[in-house]
C-alpha atoms as a PDB file:
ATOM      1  CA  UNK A   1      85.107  40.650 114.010  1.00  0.00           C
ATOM      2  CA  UNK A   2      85.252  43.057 110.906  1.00  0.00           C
ATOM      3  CA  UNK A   3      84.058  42.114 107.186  1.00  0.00           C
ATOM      4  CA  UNK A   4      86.502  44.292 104.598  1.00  0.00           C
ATOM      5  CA  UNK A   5      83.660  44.709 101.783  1.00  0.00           C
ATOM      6  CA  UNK A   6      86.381  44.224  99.469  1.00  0.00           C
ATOM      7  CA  UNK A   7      87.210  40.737  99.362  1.00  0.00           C
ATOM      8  CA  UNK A   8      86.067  39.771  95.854  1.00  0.00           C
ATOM      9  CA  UNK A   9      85.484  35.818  95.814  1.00  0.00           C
ATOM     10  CA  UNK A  10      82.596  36.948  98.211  1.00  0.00           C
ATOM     11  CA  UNK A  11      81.667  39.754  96.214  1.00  0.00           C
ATOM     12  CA  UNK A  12      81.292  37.786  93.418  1.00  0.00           C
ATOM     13  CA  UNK A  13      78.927  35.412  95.096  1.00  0.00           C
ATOM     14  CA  UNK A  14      76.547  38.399  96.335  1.00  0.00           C
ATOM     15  CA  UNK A  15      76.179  39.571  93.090  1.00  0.00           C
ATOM     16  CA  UNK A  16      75.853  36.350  90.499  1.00  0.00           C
ATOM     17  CA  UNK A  17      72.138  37.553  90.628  1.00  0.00           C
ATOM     18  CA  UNK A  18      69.814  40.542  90.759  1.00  0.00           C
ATOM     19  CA  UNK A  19      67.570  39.431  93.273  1.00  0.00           C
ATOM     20  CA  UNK A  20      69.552  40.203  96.482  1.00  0.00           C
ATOM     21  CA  UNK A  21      70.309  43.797  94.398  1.00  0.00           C
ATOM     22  CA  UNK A  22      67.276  44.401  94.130  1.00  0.00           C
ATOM     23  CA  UNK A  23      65.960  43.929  97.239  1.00  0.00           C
ATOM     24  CA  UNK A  24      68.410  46.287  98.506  1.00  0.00           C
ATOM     25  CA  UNK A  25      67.292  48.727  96.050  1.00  0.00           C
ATOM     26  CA  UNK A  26      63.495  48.638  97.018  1.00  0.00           C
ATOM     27  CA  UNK A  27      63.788  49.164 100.706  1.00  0.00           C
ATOM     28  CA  UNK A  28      65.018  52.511  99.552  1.00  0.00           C
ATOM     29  CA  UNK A  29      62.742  52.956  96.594  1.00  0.00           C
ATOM     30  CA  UNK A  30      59.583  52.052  99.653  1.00  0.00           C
ATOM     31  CA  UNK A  31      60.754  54.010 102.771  1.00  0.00           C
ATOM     32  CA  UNK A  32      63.361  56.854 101.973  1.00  0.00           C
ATOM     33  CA  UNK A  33      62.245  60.393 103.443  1.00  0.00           C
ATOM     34  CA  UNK A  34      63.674  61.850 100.289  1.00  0.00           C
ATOM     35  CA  UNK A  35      61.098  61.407  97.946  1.00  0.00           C
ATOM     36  CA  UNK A  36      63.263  62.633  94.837  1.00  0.00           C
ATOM     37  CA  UNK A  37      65.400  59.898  94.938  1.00  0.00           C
ATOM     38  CA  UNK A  38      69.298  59.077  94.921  1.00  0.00           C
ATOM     39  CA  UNK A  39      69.279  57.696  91.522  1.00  0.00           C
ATOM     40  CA  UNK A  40      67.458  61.049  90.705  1.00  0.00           C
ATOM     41  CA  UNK A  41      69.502  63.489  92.416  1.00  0.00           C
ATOM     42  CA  UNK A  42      72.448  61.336  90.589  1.00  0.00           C
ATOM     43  CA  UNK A  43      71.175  63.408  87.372  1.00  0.00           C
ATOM     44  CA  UNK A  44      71.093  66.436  88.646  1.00  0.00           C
ATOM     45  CA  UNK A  45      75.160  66.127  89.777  1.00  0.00           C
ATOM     46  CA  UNK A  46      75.963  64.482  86.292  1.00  0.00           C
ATOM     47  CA  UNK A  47      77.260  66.979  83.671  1.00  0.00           C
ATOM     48  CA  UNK A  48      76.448  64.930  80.541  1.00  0.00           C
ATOM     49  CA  UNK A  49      76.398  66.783  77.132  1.00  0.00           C
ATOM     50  CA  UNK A  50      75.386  66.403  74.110  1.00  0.00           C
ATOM     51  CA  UNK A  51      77.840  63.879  71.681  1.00  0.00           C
ATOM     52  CA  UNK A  52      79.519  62.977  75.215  1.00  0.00           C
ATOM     53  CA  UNK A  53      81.385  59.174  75.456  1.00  0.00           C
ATOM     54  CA  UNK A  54      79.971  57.785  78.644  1.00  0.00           C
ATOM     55  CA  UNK A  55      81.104  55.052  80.911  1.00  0.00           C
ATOM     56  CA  UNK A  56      79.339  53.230  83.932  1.00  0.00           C
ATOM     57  CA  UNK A  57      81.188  50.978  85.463  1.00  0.00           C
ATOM     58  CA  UNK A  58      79.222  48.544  88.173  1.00  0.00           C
ATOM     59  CA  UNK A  59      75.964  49.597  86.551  1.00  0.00           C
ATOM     60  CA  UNK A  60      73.564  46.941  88.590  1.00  0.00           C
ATOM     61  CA  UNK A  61      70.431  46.691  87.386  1.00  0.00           C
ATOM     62  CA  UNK A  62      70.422  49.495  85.919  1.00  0.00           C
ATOM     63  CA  UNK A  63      67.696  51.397  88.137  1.00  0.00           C
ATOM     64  CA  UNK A  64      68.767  54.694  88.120  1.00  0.00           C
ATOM     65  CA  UNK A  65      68.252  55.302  83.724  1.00  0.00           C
ATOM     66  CA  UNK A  66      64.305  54.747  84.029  1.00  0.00           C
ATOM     67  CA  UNK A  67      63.121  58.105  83.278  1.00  0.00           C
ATOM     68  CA  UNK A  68      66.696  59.097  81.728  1.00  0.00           C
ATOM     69  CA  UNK A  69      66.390  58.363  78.496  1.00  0.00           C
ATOM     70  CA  UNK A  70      66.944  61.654  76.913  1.00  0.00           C
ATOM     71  CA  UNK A  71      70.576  61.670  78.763  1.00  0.00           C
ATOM     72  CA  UNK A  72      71.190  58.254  76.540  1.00  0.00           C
ATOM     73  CA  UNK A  73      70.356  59.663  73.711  1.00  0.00           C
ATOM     74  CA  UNK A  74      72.450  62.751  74.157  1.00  0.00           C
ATOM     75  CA  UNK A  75      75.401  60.649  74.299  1.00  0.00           C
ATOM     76  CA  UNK A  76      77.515  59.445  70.940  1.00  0.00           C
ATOM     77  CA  UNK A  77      77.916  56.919  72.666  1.00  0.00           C
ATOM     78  CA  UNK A  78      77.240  54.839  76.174  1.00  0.00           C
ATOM     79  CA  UNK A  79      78.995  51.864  77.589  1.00  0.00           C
ATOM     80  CA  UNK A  80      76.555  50.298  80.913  1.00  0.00           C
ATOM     81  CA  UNK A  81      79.064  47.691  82.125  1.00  0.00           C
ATOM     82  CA  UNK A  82      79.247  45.179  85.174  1.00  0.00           C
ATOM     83  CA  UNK A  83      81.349  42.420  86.432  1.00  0.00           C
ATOM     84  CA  UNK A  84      78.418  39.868  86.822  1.00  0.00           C
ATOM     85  CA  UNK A  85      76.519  38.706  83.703  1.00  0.00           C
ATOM     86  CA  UNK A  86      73.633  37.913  85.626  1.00  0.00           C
ATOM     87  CA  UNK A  87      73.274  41.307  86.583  1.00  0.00           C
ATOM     88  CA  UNK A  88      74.140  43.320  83.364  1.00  0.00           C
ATOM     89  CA  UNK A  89      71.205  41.006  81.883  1.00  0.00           C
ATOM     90  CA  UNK A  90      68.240  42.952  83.777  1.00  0.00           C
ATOM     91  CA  UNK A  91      70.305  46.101  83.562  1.00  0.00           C
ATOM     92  CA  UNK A  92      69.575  45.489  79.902  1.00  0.00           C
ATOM     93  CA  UNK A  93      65.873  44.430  79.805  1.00  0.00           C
ATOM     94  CA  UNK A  94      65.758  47.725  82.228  1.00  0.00           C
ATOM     95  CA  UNK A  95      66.986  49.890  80.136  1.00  0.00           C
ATOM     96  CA  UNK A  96      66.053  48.695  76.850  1.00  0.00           C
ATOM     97  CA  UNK A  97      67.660  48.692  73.241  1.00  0.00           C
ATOM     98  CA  UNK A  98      69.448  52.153  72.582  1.00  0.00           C
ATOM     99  CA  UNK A  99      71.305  52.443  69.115  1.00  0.00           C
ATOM    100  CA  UNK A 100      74.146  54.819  70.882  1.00  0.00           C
ATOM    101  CA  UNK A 101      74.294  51.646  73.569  1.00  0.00           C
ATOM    102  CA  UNK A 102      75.969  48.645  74.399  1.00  0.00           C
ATOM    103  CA  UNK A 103      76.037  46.536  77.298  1.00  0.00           C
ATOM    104  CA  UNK A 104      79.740  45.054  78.360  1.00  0.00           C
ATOM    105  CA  UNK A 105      81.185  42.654  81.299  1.00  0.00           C
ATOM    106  CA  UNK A 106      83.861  44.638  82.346  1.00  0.00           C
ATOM    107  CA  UNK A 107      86.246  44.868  85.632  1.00  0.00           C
ATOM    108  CA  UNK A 108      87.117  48.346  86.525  1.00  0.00           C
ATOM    109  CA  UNK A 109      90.811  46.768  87.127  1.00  0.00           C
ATOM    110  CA  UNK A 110      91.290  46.305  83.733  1.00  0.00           C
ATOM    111  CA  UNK A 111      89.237  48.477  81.880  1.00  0.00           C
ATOM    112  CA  UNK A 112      89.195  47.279  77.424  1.00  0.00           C
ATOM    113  CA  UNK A 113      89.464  50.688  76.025  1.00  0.00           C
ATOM    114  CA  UNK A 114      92.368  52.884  74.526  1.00  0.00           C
ATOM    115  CA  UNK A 115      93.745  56.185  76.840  1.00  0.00           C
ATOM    116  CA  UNK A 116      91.845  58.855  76.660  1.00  0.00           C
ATOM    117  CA  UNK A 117      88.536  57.556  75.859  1.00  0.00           C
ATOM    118  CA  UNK A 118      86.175  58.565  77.846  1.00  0.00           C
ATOM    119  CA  UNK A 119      84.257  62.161  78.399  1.00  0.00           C
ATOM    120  CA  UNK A 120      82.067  61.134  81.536  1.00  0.00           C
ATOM    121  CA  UNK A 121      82.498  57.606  83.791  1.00  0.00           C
ATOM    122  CA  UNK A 122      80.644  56.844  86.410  1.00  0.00           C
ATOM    123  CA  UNK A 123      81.184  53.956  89.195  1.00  0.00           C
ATOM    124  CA  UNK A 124      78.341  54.052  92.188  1.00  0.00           C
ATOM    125  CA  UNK A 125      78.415  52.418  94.964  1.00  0.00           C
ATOM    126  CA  UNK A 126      80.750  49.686  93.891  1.00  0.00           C
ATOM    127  CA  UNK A 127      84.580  50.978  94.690  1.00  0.00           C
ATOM    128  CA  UNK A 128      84.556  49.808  98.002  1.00  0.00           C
ATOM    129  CA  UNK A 129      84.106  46.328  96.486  1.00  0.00           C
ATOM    130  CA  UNK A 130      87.605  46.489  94.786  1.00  0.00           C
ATOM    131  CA  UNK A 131      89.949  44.430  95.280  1.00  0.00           C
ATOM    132  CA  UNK A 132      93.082  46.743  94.504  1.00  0.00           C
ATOM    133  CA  UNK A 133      91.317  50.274  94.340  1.00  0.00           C
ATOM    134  CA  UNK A 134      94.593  51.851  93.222  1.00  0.00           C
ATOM    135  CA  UNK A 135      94.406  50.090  90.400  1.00  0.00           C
ATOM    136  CA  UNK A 136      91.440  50.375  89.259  1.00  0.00           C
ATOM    137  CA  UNK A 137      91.649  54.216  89.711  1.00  0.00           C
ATOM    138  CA  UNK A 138      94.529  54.239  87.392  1.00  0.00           C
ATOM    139  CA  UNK A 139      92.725  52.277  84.530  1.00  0.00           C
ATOM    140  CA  UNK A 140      89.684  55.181  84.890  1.00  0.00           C
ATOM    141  CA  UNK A 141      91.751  57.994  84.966  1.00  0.00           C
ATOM    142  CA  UNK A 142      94.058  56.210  82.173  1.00  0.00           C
ATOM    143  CA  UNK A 143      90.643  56.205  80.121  1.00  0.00           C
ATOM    144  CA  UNK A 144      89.558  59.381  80.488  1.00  0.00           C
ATOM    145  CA  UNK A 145      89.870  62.316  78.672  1.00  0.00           C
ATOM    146  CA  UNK A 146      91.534  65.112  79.691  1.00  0.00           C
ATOM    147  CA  UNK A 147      89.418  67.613  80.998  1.00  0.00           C
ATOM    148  CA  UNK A 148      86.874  64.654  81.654  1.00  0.00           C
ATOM    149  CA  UNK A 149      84.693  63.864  84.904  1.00  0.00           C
ATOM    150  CA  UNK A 150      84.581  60.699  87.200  1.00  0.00           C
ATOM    151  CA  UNK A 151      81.296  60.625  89.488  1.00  0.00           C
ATOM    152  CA  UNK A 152      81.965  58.029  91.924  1.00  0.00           C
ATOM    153  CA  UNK A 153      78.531  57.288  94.304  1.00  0.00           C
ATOM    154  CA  UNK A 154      79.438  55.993  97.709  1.00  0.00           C
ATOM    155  CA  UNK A 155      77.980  56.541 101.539  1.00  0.00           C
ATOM    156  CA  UNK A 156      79.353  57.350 104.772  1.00  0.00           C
ATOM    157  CA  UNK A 157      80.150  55.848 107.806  1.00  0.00           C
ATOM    158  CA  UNK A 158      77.172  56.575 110.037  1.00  0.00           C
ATOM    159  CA  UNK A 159      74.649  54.712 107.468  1.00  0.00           C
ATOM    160  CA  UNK A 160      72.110  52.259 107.335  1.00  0.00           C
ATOM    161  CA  UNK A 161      73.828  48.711 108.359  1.00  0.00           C
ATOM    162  CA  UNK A 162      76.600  50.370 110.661  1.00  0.00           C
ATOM    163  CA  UNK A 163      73.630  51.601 113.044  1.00  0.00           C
ATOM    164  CA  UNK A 164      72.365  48.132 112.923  1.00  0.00           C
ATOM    165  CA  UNK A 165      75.448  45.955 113.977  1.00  0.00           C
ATOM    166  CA  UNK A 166      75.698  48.943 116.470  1.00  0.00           C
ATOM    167  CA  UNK A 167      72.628  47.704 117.855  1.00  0.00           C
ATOM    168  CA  UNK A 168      73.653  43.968 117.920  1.00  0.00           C
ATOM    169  CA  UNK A 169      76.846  44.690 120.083  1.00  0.00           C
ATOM    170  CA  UNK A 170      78.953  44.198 117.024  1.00  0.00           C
ATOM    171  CA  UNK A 171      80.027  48.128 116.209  1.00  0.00           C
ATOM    172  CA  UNK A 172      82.471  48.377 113.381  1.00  0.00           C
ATOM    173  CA  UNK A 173      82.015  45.383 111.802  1.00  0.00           C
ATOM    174  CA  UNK A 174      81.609  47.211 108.311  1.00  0.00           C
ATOM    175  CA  UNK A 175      84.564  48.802 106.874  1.00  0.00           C
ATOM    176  CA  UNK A 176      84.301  50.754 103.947  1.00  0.00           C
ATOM    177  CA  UNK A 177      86.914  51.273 102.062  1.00  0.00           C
ATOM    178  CA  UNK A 178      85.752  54.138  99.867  1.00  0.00           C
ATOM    179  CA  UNK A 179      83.709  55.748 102.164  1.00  0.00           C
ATOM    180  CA  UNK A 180      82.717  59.835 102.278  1.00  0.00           C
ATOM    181  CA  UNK A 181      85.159  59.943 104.580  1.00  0.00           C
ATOM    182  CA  UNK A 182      88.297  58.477 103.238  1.00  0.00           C
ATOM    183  CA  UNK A 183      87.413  58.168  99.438  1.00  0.00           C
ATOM    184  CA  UNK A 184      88.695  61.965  98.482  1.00  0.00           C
ATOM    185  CA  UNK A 185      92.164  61.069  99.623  1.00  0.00           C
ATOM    186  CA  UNK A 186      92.734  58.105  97.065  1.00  0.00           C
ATOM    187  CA  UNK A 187      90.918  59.953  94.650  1.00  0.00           C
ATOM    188  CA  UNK A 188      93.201  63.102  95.116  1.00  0.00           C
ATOM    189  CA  UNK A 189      95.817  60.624  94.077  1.00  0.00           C
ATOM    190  CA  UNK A 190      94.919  60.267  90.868  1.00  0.00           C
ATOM    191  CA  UNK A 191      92.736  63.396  89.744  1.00  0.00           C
ATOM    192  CA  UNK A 192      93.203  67.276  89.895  1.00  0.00           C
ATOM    193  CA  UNK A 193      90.514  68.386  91.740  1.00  0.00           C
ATOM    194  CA  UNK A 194      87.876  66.412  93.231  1.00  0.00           C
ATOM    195  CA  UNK A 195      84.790  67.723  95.240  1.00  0.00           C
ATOM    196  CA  UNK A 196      81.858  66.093  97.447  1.00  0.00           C
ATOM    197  CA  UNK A 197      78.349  66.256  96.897  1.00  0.00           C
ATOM    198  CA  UNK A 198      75.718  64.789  99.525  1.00  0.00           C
ATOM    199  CA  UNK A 199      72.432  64.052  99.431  1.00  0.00           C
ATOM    200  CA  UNK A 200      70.092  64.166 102.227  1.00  0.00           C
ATOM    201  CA  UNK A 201      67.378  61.296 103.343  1.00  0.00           C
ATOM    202  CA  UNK A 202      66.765  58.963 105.727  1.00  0.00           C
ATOM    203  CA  UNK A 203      64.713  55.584 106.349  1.00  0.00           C
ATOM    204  CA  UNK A 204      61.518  55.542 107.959  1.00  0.00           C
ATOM    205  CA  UNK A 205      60.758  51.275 107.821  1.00  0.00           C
ATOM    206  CA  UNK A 206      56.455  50.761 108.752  1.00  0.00           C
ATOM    207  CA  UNK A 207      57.275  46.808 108.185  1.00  0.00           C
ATOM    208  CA  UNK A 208      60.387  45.006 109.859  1.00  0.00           C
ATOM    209  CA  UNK A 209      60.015  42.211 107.301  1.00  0.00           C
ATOM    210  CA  UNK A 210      60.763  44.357 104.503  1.00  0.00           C
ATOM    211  CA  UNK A 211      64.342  45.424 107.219  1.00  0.00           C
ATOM    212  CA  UNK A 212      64.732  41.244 107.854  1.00  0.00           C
ATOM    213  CA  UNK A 213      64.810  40.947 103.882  1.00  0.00           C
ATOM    214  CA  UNK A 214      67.177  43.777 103.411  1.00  0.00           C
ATOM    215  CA  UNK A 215      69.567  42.980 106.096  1.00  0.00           C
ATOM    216  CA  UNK A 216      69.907  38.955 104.675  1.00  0.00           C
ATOM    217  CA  UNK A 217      69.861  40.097 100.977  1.00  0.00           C
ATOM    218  CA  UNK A 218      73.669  40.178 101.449  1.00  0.00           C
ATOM    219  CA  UNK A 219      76.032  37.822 102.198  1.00  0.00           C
ATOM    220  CA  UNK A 220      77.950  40.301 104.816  1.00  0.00           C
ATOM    221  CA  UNK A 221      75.519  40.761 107.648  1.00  0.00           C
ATOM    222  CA  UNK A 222      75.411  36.772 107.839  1.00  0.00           C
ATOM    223  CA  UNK A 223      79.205  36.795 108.393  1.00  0.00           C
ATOM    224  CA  UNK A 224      79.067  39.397 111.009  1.00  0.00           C
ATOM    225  CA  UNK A 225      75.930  38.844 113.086  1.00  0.00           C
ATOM    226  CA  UNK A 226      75.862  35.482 115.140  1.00  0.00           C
ATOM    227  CA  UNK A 227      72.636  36.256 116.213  1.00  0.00           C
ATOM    228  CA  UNK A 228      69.194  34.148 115.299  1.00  0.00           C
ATOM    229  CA  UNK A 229      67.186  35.911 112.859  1.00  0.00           C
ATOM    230  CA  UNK A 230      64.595  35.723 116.389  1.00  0.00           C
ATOM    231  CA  UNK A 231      66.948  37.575 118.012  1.00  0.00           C
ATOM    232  CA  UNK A 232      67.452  39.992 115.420  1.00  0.00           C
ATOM    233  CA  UNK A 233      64.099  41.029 114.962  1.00  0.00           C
ATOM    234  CA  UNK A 234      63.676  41.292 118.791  1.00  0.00           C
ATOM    235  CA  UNK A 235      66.445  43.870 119.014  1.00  0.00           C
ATOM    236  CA  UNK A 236      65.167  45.579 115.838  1.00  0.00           C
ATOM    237  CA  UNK A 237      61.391  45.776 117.364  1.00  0.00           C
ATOM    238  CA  UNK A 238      63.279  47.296 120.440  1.00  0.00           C
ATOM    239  CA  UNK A 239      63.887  50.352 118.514  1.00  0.00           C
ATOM    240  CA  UNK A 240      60.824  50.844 116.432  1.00  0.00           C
ATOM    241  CA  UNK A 241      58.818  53.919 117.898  1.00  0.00           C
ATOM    242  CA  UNK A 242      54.603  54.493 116.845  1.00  0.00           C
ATOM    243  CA  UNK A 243      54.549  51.780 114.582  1.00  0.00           C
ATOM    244  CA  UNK A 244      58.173  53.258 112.758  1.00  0.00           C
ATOM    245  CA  UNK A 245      61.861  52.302 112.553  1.00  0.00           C
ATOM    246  CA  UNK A 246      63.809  55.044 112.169  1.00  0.00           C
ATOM    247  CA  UNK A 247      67.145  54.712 110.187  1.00  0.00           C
ATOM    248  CA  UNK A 248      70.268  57.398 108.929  1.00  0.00           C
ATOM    249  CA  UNK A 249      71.272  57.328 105.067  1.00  0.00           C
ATOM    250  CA  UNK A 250      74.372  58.914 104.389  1.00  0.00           C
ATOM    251  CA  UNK A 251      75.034  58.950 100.671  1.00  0.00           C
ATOM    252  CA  UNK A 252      76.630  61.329  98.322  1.00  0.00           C
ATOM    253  CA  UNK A 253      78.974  60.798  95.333  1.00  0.00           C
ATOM    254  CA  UNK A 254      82.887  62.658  94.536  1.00  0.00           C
ATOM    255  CA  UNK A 255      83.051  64.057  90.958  1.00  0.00           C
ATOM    256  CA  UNK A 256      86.880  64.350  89.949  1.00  0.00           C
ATOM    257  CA  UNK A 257      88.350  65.848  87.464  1.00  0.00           C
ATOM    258  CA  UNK A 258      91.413  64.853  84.867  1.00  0.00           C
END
């Protein structure tokens, strides 16, 4: 049985809320081996100037701008956008009032903006969610100036949950769509040159509840896994080694240009 992480009623339903985002977010936050952090090495692949137009699309909670405000402020201007209201209001109590910033329910299908808008947009870890990815790669590189960047976060295929419905018998059952691996063909449609960048970590989980919260924050791994939660936990415990669970990250981000 696969799960395409693209089918968007469902989507829609994961992400009404923060909670299940943020619990996602933490397990990373409490047992990554890379102590600098994704949403930290993010900044250091950016390229954002000073008087730049910025655009996130997908912008969550909003995590990754604590300890960024000076690259708000560089911008003219800065547009943190999502497709769930519920989320885009703790990305702004997380981020906080900016002059230069707005806040904007947006789908990256059908971006509200005029052609060549944009300096810098960014879309992490949310284009394998989209529903017609063509499309919405159009509308960012229709918005874009030329000359301008698109930093798109995503992760391989050897990550986190695809080791773990490897260990329930149920390998393959998450398909990304824009993965490391096939992302940089669909992007090649659409921009002039696009490169990879990939960050190195890893999990190292000390307490399975913290895993059992992760794994049933989303709605996917309860659509896949028949399993009791019992049995789940068994099979994880199975794999835990001196009191540690050791897990693969494989994340990274494309930056394309126009």
């Amino acid at each position: 049985m696969k799960f395409y992480i693209n089918e968007e009623a469902k989507v829609k339903e994961q992400y009404t809320k923060a909670e299940g985002l943020s619990t996602r977010i933490s397990i990373h936050n409490k047992y990554s081996t890379n102590k600098m952090g994704l949403g930290n090495w993010y900044f250091t692949v950016f390229e954002i100037e000073e008087g730049m137009k910025v655009l996130e699309l997908g912008c969550g909670t909003g995590s990754m701008w604590a300890g960024h405000e000076d690259v708000i402020k560089k911008c003219s201007e800065i547009i943190f956008s999502d497709f769930s209201e519920g989320v885009l209001e703790t990305a702004k109590s997380n981020i906080g009032e900016h002059p230069n910033a707005e806040f904007k329910t947006i789908n990256i299908q059908d971006i509200p903006s005029e052609d060549n808008f944009f300096d810098i947009i960014i879309a992490n870890n949310m284009l394998y969610h989209v529903p017609d990815i063509e499309k919405a790669l159009s509308e960012v590189k229709r918005v874009l100036k030329k000359g301008g960047k698109f930093y798109a976060g995503t992760s391989g295929e050897k990550g986190i949950m695809e080791t773990i419905v490897s260990w329930m018998g149920i390998p393959g059952a998450y398909v990304n769509t824009f993965s490391l691996e096939n992302g940089g063909e669909k992007l090649e449609r659409h921009f002039s040159e696009v490169k990879i960048e990939r960050y190195i970590d890893s999990l190292e989980v000390t307490n399975l509840d913290d895993l059992m919260d992760y794994i049933y924050s989303g709605i996917t791994f309860k659509n896949v896994c028949k399993l009791s939660k019992e049995e789940v936990r068994t099979i994880l415990e199975s794999h835990v080694e001196n009191g540690v669970l050791k897990l693969p990250k494989d994340p990274g981000m494309f930056v394309s240009l126009k």
